[in-house]
C-alpha atoms as a PDB file:
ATOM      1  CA  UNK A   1      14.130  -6.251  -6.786  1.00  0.00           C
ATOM      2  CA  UNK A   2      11.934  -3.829  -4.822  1.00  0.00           C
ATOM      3  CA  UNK A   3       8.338  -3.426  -5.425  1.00  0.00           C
ATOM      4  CA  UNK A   4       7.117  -0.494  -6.627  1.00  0.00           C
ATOM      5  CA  UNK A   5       4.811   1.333  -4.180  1.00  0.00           C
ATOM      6  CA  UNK A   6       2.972   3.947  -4.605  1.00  0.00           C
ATOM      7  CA  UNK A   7       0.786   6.475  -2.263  1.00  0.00           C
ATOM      8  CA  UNK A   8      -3.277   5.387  -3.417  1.00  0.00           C
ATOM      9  CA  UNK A   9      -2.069   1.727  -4.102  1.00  0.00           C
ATOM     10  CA  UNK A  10      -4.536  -0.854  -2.445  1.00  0.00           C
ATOM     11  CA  UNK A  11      -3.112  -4.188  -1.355  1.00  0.00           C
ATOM     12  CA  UNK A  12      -4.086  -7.518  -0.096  1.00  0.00           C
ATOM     13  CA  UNK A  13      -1.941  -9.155   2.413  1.00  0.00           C
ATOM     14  CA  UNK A  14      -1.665 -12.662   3.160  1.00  0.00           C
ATOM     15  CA  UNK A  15      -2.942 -12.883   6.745  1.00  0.00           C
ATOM     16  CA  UNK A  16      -6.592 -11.360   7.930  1.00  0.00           C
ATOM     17  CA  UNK A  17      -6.781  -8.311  10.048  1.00  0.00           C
ATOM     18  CA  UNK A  18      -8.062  -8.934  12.987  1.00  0.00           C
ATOM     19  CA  UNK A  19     -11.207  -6.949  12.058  1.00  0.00           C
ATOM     20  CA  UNK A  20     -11.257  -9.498   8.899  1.00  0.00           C
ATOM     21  CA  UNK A  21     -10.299  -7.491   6.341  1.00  0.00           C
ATOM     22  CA  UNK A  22      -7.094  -8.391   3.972  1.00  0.00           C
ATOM     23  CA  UNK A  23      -7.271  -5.122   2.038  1.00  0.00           C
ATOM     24  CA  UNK A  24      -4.578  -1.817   3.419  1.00  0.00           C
ATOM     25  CA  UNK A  25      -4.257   1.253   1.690  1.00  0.00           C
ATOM     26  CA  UNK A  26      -1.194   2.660   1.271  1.00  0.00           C
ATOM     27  CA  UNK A  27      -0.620   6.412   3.014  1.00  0.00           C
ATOM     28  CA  UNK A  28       3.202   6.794   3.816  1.00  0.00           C
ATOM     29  CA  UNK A  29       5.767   6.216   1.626  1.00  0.00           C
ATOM     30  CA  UNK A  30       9.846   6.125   3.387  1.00  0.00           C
ATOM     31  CA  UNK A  31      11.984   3.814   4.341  1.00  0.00           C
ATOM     32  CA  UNK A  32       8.825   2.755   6.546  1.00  0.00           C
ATOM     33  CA  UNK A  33       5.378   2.490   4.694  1.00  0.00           C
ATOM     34  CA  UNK A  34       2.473   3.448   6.244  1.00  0.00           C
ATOM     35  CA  UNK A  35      -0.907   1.374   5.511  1.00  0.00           C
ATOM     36  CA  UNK A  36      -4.534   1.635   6.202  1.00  0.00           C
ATOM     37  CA  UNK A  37      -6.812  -1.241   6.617  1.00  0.00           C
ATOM     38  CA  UNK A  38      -9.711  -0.999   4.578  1.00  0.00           C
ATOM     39  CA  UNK A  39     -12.269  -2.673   7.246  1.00  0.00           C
ATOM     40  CA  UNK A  40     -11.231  -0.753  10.698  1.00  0.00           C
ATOM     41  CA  UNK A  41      -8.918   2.517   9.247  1.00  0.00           C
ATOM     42  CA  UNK A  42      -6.609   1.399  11.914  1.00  0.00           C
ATOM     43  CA  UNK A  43      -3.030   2.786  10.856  1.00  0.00           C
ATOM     44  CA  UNK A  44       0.166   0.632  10.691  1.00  0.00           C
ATOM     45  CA  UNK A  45       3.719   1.465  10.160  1.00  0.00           C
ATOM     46  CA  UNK A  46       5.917  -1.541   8.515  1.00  0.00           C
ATOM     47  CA  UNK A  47       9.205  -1.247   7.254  1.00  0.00           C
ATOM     48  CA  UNK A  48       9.241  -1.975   3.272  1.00  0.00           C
ATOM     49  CA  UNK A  49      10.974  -5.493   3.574  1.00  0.00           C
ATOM     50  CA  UNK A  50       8.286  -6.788   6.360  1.00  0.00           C
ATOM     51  CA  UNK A  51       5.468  -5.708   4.203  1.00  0.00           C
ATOM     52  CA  UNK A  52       6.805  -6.851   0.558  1.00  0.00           C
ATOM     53  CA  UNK A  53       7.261 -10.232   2.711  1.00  0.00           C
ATOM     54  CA  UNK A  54       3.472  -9.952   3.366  1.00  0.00           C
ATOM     55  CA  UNK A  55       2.138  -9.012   0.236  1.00  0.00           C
ATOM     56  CA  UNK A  56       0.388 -11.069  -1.498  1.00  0.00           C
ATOM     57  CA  UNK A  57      -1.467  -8.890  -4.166  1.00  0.00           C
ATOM     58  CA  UNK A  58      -2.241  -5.469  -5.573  1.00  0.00           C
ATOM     59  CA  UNK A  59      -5.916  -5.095  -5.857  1.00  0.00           C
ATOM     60  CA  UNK A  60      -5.465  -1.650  -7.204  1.00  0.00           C
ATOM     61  CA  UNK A  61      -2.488   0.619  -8.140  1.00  0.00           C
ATOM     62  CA  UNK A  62      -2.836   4.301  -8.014  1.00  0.00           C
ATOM     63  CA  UNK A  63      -2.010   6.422 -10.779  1.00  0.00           C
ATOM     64  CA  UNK A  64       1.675   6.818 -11.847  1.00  0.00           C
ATOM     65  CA  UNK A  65       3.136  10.977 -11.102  1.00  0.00           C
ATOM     66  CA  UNK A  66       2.951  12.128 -14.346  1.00  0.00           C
ATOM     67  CA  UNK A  67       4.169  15.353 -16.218  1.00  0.00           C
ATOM     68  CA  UNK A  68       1.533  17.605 -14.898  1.00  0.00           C
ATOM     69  CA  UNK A  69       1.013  20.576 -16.340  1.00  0.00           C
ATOM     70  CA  UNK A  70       2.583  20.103 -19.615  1.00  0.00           C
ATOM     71  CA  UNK A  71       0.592  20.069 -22.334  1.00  0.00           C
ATOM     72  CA  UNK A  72       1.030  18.159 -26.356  1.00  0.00           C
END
């Protein structure tokens, strides 16, 4: 089953950066999925198998989209 990704999500990867962080960002959302690491800002483009291969944890998750606007 696919993970659920979402744009805001923070993630920890199972290898170090070379910079030595482990934590990416996530800023693109496709069929590839573009992440930021959290030590350098250098960007990467993976394709969403390679990095739910990598993953190892979500440190944070973003917010859901929610109904905006619409009121109780």
């Amino acid at each position: 089953m696919p993970v659920d990704f979402q744009l805001g999500d923070i993630v920890r990867l199972r290898k170090v950066h070379p910079c030595g962080s482990y934590e990416w960002e996530v800023v693109r959302l496709g069929a590839d999925i573009g992440i930021r690491c959290l030590g350098c800002r250098r960007r990467v483009l993976l394709e969403r198998r390679e990095l739910e291969r990598r993953l190892k944890t979500f440190v944070r998750r973003a917010e859901p989209p929610g109904d905006v606007g619409v009121s109780a």
